[in-house]
Every structure is written in structure tokens, then in C-alpha cells.
Protein backbone atom coordinates (compact mmCIF):
# COMPACT_ATOMS: atom_id res chain seq x y z
CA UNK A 1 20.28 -12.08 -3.73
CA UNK A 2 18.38 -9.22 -5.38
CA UNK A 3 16.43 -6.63 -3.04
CA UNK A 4 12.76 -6.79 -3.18
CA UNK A 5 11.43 -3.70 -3.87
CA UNK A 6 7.88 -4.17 -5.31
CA UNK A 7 5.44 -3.18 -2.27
CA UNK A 8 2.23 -4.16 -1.28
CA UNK A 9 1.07 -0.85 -0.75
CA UNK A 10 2.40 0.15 -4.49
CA UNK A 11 0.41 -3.18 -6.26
CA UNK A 12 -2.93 -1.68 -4.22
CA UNK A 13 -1.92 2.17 -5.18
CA UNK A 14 -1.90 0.38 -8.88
CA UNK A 15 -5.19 -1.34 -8.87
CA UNK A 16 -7.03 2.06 -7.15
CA UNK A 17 -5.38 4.34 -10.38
CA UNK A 18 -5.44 2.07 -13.44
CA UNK A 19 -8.40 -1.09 -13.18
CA UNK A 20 -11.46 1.25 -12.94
CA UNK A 21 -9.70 3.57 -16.23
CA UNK A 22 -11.39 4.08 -19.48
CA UNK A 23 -14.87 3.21 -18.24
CA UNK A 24 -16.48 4.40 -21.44
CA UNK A 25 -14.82 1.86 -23.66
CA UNK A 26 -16.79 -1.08 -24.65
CA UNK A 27 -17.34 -3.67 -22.30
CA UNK A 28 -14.78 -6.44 -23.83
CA UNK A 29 -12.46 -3.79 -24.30
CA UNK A 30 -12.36 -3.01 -20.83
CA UNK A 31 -12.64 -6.38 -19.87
CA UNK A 32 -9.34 -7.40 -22.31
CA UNK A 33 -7.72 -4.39 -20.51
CA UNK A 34 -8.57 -5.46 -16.91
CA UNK A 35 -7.34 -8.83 -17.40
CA UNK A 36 -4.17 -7.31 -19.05
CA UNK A 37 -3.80 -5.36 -16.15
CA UNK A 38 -3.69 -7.98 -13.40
CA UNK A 39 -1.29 -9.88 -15.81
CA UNK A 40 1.57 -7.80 -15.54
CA UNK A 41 0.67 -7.01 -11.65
CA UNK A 42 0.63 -11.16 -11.29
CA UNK A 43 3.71 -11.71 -12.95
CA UNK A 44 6.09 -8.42 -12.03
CA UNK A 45 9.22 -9.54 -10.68
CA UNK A 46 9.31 -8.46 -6.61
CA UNK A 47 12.71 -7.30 -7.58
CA UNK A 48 11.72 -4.62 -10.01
CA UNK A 49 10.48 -1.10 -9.00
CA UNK A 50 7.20 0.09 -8.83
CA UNK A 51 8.41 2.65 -11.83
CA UNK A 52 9.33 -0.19 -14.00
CA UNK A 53 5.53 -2.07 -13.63
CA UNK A 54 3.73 1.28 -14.64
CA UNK A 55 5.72 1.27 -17.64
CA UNK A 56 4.44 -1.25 -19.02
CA UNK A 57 0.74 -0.77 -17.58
CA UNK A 58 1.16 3.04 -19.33
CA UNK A 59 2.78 0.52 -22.40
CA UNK A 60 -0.23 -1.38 -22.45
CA UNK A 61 -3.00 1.78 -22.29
CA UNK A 62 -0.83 3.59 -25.20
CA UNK A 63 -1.32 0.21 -27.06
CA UNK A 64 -4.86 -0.68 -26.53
CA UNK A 65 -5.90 3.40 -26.23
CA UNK A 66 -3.55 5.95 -27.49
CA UNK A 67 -1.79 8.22 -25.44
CA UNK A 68 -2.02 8.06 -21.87
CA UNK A 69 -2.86 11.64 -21.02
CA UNK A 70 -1.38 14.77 -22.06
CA UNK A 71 0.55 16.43 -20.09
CA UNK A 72 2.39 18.31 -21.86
CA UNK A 73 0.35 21.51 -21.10
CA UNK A 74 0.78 20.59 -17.28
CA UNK A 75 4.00 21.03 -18.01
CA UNK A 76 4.68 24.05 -19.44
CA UNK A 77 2.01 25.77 -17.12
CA UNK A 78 4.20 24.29 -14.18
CA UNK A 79 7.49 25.50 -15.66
CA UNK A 80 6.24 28.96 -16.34
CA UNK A 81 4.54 29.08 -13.13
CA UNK A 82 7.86 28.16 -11.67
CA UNK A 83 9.86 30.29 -13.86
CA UNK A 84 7.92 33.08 -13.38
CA UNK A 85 9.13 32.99 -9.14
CA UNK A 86 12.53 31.93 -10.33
CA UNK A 87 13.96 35.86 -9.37
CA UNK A 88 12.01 35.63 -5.92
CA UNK A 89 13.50 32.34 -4.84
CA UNK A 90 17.38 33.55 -5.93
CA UNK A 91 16.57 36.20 -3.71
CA UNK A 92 15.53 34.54 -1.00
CA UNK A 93 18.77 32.30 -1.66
CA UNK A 94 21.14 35.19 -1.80
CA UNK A 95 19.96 36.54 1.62
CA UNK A 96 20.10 33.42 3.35
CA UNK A 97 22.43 32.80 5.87
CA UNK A 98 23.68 29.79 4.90
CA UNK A 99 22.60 29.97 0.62
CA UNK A 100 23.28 26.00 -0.92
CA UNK A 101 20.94 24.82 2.25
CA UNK A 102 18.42 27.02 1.60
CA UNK A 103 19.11 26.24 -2.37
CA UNK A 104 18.65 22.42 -1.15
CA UNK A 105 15.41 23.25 0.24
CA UNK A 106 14.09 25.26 -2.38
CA UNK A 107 14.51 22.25 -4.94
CA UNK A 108 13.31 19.44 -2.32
CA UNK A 109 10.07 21.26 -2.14
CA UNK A 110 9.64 21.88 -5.90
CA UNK A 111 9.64 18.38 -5.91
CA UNK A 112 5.68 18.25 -4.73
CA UNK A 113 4.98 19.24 -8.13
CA UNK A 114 4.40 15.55 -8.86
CA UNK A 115 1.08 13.91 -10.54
CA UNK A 116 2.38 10.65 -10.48
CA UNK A 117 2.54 9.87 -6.46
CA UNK A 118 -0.60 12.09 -6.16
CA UNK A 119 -3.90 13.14 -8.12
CA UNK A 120 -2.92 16.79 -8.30
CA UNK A 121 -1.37 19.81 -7.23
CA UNK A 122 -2.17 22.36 -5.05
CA UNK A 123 -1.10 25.16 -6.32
CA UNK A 124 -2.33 27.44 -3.77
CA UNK A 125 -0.28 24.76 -1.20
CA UNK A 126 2.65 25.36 -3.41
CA UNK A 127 2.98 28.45 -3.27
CA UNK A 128 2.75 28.64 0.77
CA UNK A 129 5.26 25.79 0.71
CA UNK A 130 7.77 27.90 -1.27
CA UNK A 131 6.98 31.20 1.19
CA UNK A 132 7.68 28.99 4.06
CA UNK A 133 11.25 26.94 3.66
CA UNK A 134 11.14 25.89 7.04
CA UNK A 135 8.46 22.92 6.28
CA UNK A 136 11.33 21.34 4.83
CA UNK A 137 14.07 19.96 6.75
CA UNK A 138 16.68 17.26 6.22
CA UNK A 139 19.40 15.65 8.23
CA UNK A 140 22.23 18.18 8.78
CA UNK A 141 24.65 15.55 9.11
CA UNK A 142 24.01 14.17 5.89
CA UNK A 143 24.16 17.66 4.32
CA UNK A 144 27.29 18.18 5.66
CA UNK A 145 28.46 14.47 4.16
CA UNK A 146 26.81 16.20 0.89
CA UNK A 147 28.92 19.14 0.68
CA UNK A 148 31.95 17.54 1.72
CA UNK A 149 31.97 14.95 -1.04
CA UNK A 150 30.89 18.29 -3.61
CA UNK A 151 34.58 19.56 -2.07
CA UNK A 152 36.38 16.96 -2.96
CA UNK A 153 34.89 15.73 -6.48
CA UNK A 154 34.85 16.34 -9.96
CA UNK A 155 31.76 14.78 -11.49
CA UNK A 156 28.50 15.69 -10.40
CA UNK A 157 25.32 13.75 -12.21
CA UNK A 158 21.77 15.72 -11.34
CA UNK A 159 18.94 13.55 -12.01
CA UNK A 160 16.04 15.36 -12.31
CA UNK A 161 12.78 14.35 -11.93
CA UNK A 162 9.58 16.72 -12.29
CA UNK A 163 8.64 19.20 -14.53
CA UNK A 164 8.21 22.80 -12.98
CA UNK A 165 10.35 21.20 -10.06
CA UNK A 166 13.23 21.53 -12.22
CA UNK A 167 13.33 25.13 -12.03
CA UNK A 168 14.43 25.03 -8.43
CA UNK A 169 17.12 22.53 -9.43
CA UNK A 170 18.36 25.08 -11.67
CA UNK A 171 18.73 27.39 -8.96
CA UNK A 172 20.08 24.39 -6.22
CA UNK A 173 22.41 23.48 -9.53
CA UNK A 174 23.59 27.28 -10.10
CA UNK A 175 24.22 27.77 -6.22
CA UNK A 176 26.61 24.67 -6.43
CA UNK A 177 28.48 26.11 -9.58
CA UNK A 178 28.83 29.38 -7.45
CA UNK A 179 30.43 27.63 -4.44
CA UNK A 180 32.09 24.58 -6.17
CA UNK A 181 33.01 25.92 -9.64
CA UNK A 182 35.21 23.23 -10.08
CA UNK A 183 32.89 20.73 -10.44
CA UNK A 184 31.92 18.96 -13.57
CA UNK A 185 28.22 18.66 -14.25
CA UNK A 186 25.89 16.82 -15.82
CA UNK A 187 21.94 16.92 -15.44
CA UNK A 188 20.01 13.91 -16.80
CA UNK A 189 16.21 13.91 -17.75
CA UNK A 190 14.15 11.14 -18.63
CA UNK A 191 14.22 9.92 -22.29
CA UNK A 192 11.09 9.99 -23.11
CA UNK A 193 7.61 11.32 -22.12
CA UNK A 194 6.21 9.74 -18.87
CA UNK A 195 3.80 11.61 -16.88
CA UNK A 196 4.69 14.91 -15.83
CA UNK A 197 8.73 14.06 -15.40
CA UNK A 198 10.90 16.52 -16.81
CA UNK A 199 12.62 15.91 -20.30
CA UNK A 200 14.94 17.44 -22.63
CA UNK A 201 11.94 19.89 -23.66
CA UNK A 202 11.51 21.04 -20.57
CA UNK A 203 15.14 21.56 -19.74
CA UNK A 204 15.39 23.75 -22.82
CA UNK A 205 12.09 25.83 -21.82
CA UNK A 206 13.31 26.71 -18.34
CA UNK A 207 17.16 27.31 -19.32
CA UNK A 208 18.98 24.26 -17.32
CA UNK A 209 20.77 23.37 -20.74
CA UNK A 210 22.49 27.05 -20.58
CA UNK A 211 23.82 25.94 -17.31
CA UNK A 212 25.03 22.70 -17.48
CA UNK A 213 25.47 19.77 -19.96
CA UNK A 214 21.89 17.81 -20.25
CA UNK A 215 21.35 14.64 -21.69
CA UNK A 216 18.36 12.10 -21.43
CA UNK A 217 18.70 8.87 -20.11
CA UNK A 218 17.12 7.17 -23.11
CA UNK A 219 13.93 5.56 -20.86
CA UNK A 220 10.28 5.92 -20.32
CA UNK A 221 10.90 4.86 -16.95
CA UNK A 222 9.37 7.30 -14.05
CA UNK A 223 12.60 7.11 -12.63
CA UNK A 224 16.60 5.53 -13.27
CA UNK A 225 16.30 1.76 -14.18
CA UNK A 226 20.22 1.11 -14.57
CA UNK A 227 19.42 -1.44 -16.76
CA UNK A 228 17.19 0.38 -19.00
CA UNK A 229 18.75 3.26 -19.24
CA UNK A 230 20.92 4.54 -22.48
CA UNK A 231 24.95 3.60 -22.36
CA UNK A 232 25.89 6.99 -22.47
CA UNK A 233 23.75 8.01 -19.38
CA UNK A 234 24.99 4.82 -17.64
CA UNK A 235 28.60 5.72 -18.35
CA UNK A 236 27.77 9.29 -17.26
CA UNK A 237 26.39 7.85 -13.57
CA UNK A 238 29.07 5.21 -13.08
CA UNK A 239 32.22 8.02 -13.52
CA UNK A 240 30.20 10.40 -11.05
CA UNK A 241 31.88 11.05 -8.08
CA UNK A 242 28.67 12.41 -6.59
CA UNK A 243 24.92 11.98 -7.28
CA UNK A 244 22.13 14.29 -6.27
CA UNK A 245 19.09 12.43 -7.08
CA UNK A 246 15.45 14.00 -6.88
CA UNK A 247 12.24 12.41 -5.95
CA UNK A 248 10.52 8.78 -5.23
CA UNK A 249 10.68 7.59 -8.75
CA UNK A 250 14.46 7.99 -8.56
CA UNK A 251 14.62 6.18 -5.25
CA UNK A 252 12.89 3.29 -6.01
CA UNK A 253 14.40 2.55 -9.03
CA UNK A 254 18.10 2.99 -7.50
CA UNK A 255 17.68 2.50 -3.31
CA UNK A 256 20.22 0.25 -2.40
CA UNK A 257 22.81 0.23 -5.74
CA UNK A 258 25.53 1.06 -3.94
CA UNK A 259 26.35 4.46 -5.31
CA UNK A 260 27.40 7.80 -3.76
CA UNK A 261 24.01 8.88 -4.37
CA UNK A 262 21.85 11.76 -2.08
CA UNK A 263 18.48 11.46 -2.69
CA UNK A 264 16.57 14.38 -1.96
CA UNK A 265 12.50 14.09 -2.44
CA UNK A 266 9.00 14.62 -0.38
CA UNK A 267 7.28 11.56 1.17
CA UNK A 268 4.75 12.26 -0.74
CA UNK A 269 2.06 9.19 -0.66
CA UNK A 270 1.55 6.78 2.39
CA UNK A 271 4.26 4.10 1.44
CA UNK A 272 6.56 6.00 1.68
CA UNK A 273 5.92 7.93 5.10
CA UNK A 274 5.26 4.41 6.34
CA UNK A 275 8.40 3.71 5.06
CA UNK A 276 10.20 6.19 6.75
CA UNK A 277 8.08 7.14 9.53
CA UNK A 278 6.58 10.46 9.15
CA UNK A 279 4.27 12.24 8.09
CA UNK A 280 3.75 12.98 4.35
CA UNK A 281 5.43 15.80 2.56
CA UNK A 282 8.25 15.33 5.32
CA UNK A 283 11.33 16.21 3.43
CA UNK A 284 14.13 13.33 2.99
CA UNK A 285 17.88 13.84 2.87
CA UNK A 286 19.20 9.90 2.04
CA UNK A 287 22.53 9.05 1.09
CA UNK A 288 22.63 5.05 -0.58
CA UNK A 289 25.48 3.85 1.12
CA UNK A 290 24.83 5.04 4.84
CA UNK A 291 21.16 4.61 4.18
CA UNK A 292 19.42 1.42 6.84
């Protein structure tokens, strides 16, 4: 039986961000794109990920009104912004007692850089969130689990997920080549331009393709659909001995596939801390197979 994983809360979140769009089209227009709108809402699987529906609603604005917002100088503000504390953070790193955890930490909160799950960024928040590691905390036990499985393999897959947030999993990904050099890794980005997700352009502009093999996963997904992602990327996850997977997008696209996969993300909107029971921007340290 396949896991639901469409929410109520995510078909509501949909109607609130995309019905009301493009309100200075001409009325049939809007009313064509409305209708279209519900369509795919009405008849997404409950099976398939809240990722995989705004797809094809983002398919559908391209279509009917070019390209669904440019963020592609969000993006490079947000990785020079990040780049630019890159030194700071190693720092802070190379001081800590106990340097992969605080690594860890670094790259779960880079993961509020996010415009998808939320209308914008604080960058003012940011920055106190990245002066204060201590507002995120995940499950020690399951770090532990983490770094014992990082002992004993030999394939590591990184999937990535924002832009500017993949600076600090540079640095989380260069603190695990400094205490597991033996490990083989691969970071994947998204195939294609989708929101503010990191892709192969970004990995170039903040370095992460100096440090480790990169490779998209062939999707416009806002997250990893296994079965829409490229073969190579598949046949990159499935020989992974280990999986560090960042944000929401990634979760609910592969919660529950079995894998040895950690995800590491902020609850960032109100499914989610419902979800979990928290409150939001409470850090999560998930592993798929132990995971309830």
C-alpha cells in the first residue's frame, strides 16, 4: 500500500500562494488559470508529495505566463551573503569543542534560507541565528547513529537543497572529509531551476564542486522524487551507504523509502511543527528507518 503523503494543510498552503496570482491578467485568463489550478489540486494522487503537485502548478504558470519568478538574483545575493561569513563560521567550527556537531548545526540552520516554505527571509534573523548555534538542537542519539554509520561507510550522497544554505553544507561536507577522509562523496543538486533550490550554478559559485563530485539529479522537483529523478543520480543514491539529506522538500519527497537516510532541516511552516510537535524553526535530526 503506498503512504499518503499529500496533506491537508499543504492543499490549503497551495490555494493561499497560487489561486489569487497574476491578478492583473485578463479576467478569462485568470479564470482559465484558476480552474487549471483546482484541476491538478482535485486530481493529485494522495500518494505523491506536496513537491511533486507544485511542479506542475509552477508547469502550468511557466505555460500560461512565462517564468515563474526570478530568482536567480536571490540566489547569488544569498550565496555571496553566505560566502562572504564562510571564514567566520570555519572559525567558529575549528574552536568548537566537539567541530562536525557544531558543523551539523551550522548547515541545519542555513537551511532557513528557504522561499519556498515561507514568503521571505529575514536576513537580520539570519544572521542572529548563525551568531547563536544553540537555537538549533537535534537528537544526540541520532547524531551519534550518524557518525557511526560515516565510520563505517564508503559512499556518502549530500542532497542539497537551498541556495546560500549550501555554503554551510560546504563547510558540514569539508568537516566530514577532515574526520572521515575515507569516505566517498557525492553532492546532488536539483536539475533544474525551481525556486530558490540550489543547482549546479550555484554549486560552482560557492566552490562545493572543488570539494566533492556534484551532479544534478535531472528534476524540477523542489525536492528527490525517486521516480523522477535522472538514472545516474538514482544509481548514485541506491549504492550510498549513507545519506545526509537537507530540508522539507527532501523529506517529503523521500519520508518513509526505506533508506539510510538523515534528514536534517528547520520546521519551518505549521505542517510541519504540527507534524512533529514543536515549535517552528525547531531543528530536526530524522533518520528514515528508525523514524515513527
Amino acid at each position: 500500500m503506498k503512504k499518503i503523503k499529500l496533506h491537508p494543510e499543504c492543499i490549503s498552503c497551495f490555494l493561499d500562494k497560487h489561486l489569487g496570482k497574476y491578478s492583473d491578467a485578463p479576467e478569462e485568463k485568470r479564470i482559465v488559470y484558476m480552474q487549471s489550478v483546482l484541476k491538478i489540486l482535485s486530481e493529485a494522487p494522495m500518494y505523491e508529495s506536496a513537491p511533486e503537485v507544485i511542479a506542475k502548478i509552477e508547469k502550468l504558470q511557466c505555460d500560461m505566463f512565462g517564468r515563474n519568478g526570478d530568482y536567480d538574483n536571490i540566489k547569488r545575493h544569498f550565496n555571496s551573503l553566505m560566502l562572504k561569513r564562510e571564514a567566520d563560521i570555519e572559525r567558529m567550527i575549528s574552536t568548537s569543542d566537539a567541530p562536525l556537531e557544531s558543523a551539523a548545526k551550522y548547515s541545519m540552520l542555513g537551511n532557513y534560507i528557504d522561499f519556498g516554505a515561507m514568503d521571505s527571509v529575514d536576513e537580520e534573523k539570519l544572521s542572529r541565528m548563525l551568531a547563536d548555534t544553540s537555537m538549533a538542537s537535534f537528537d544526540k542519539k541520532e547524531f551519534a547513529n550518524l557518525c557511526r554509520d560515516l565510520e563505517k561507510g564508503k559512499r556518502l550522497v549530500f542532497l542539497t537543497d537551498n541556495c546560500g544554505e549550501i555554503v554551510t553544507d560546504k563547510i558540514f561536507i569539508k568537516t566530514i572529509k577532515s574526520v572521515y577522509s575515507h569516505l566517498d562523496i557525492t553532492a546532488i543538486v536539483r536539475g533544474m531551476p525551481v525556486l530558490n533550490d540550489a543547482t549546479l550554478d550555484d554549486a560552482v559559485q560557492v566552490g562545493l564542486d572543488r570539494e566533492v563530485k556534484v551532479i544534478g539529479n535531472g528534476s524540477n522537483v523542489a525536492g528527490t522524487a525517486l521516480s523522477k529523478i535522472s538514472p545516474e543520480a538514482l544509481d548514485v543514491i541506491n549504492n550510498a551507504d549513507v545519506i545526509i539529506s537537507k530540508g522539507q522538500g527532501n523529506f517529503e519527497t523521500l519520508g518513509g523509502c526505506g533508506k539510510n537516510i538523515y534528514y536534517l532541516f528547520l520546521c519551518k511552516c505549521h505542517m510541519f511543527a504540527k507534524r512533529f510537535g514543536v515549535p517552528r524553526l525547531t531543528g530536526m535530526l530524522i533518520n528514515d528507518i528508525r523514524m515513527k
